[in-house]
Protein backbone atom coordinates (compact mmCIF):
# COMPACT_ATOMS: atom_id res chain seq x y z
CA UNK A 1 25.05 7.53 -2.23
CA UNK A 2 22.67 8.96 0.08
CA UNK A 3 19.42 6.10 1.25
CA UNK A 4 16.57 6.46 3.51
CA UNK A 5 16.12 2.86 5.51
CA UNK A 6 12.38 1.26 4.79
CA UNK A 7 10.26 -0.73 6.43
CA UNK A 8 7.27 -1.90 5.54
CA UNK A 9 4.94 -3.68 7.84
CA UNK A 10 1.71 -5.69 7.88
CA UNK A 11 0.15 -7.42 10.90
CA UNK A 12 1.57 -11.14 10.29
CA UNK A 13 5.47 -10.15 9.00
CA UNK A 14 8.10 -7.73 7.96
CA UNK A 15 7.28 -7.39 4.05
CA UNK A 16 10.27 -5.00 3.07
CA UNK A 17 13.25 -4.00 5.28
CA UNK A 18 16.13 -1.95 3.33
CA UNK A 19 17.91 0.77 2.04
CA UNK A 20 16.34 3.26 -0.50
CA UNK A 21 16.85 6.08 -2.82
CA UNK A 22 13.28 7.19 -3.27
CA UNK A 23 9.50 5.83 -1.71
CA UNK A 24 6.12 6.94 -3.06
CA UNK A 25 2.70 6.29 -1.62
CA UNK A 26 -0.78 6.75 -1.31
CA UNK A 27 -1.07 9.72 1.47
CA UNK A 28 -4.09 10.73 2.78
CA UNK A 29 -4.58 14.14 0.88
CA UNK A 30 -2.42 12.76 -2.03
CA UNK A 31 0.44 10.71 -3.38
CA UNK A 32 3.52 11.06 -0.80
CA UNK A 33 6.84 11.09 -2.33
CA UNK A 34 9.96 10.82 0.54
CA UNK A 35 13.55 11.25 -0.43
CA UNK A 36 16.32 11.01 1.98
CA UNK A 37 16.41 13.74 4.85
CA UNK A 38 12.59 14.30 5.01
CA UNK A 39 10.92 16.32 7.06
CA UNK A 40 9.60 14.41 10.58
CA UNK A 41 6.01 13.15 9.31
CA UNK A 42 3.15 11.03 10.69
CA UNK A 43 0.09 10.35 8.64
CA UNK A 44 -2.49 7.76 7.66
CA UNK A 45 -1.94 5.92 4.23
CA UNK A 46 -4.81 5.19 1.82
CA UNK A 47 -4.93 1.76 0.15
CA UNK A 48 -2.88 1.03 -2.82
CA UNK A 49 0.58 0.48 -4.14
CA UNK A 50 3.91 2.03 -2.27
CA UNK A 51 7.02 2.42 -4.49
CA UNK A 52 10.34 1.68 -3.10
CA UNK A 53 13.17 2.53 -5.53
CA UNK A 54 16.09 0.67 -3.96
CA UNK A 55 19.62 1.57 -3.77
CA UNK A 56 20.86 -0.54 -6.37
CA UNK A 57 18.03 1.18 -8.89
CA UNK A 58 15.47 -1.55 -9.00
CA UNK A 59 12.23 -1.11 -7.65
CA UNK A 60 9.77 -3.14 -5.37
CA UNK A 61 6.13 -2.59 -5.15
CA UNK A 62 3.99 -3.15 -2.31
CA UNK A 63 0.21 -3.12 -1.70
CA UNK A 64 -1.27 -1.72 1.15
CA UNK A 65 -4.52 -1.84 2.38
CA UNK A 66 -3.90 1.44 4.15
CA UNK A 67 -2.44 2.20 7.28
CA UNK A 68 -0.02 4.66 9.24
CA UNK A 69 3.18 5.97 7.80
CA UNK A 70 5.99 7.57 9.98
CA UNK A 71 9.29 9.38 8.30
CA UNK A 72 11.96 10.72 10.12
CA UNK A 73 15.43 12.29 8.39
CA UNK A 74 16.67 8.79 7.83
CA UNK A 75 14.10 6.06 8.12
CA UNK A 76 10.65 5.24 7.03
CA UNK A 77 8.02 3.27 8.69
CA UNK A 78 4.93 1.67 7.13
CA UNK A 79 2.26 0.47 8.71
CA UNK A 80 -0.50 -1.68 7.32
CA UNK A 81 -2.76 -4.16 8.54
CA UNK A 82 -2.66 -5.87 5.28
CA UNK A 83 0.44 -5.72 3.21
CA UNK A 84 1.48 -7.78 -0.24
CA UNK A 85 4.65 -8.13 -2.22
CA UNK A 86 3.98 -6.99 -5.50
CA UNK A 87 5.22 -10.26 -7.27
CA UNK A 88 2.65 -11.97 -4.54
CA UNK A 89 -0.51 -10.21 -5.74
CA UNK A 90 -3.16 -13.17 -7.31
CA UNK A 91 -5.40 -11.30 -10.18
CA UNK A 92 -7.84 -14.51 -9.80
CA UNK A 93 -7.96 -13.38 -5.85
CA UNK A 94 -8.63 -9.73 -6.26
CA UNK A 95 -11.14 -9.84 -8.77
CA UNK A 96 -13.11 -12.74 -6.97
CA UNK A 97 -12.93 -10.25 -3.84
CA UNK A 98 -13.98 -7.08 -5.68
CA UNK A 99 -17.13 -9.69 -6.84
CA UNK A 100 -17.93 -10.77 -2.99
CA UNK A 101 -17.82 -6.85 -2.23
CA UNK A 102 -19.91 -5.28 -4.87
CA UNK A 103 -22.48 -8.35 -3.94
CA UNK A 104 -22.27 -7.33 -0.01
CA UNK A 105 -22.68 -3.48 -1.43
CA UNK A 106 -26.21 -4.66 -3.17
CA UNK A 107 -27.14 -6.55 -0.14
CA UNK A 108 -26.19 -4.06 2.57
CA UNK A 109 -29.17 -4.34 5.44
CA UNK A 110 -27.29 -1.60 7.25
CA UNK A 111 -25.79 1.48 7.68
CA UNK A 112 -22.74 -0.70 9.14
CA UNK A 113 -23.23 -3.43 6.43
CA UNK A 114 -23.37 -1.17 3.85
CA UNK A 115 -19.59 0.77 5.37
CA UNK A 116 -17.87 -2.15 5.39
CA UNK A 117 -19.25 -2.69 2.01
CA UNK A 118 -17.71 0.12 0.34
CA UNK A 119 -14.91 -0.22 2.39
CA UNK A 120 -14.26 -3.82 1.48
CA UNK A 121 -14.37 -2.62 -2.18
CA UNK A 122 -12.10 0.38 -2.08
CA UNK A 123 -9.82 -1.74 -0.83
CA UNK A 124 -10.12 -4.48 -3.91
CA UNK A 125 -10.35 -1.68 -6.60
CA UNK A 126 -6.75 -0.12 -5.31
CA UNK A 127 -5.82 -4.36 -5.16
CA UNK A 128 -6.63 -4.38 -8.66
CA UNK A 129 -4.99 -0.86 -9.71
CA UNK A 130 -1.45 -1.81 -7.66
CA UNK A 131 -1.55 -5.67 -9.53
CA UNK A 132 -1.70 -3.48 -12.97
CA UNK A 133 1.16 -1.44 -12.33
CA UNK A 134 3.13 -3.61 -11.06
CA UNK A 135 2.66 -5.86 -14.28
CA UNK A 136 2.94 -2.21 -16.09
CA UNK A 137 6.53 -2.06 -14.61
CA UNK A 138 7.88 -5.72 -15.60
């Protein structure tokens, strides 16, 4: 069987190391899908959920608050400052977040404020999408 090694990576630990048949992502300019034998890539990563089928045929899902992704022929890196298992994601969490954000977004003072802002709440509205299908998937 032919498998392309992941890892996934967040700033406090290793969230996924393994073998895969298949991993789709948010990219940049659109959803990435990498197979085995890809083309050498580096890009950035938009927030949301990346898709690793496995080798064995099940899949694991992964949130990412964006980052950097690197693929080469037979290994792919990802990069994230903030990274969460699937089965990890708190609905409770996310939607208190998304709250917090849309309330900074009203009360933005600042250019900067008002960046971080919308930032902040990108980040909890692809939160929210990659909880839903995950659940979607069990």
């Amino acid at each position: 069987m032919n498998t392309i090694h992941v890892d996934v990576v967040s700033a406090e630990e290793s969230i996924f190391s393994g073998e895969a048949r298949f991993v789709a992502l948010p990219g940049e300019s659109g959803e990435l899908g990498i197979y085995p034998r890809h083309t050498p890539l580096i890009t950035r990563i938009r927030a949301g959920s990346v898709r690793i089928e496995k080798a064995d045929g099940s899949e694991e899902f992964v949130f990412v608050a964006g980052g950097i992704l690197e693929v080469q022929p037979d290994h792919v890196t990802v990069l994230s400052d903030t990274a969460i298992r699937g089965k990890d994601l708190d609905d409770e969490k996310a939607n208190a977040a998304k709250a917090a954000a849309e309330e900074a977004l009203k009360n933005a003072k600042s250019d900067l404020d008002l960046a971080k802002a919308q930032s902040e709440l990108a980040v909890m509205a692809a939160q929210i999408a990659a909880l839903r299908k995950y659940r979607q998937k069990k």
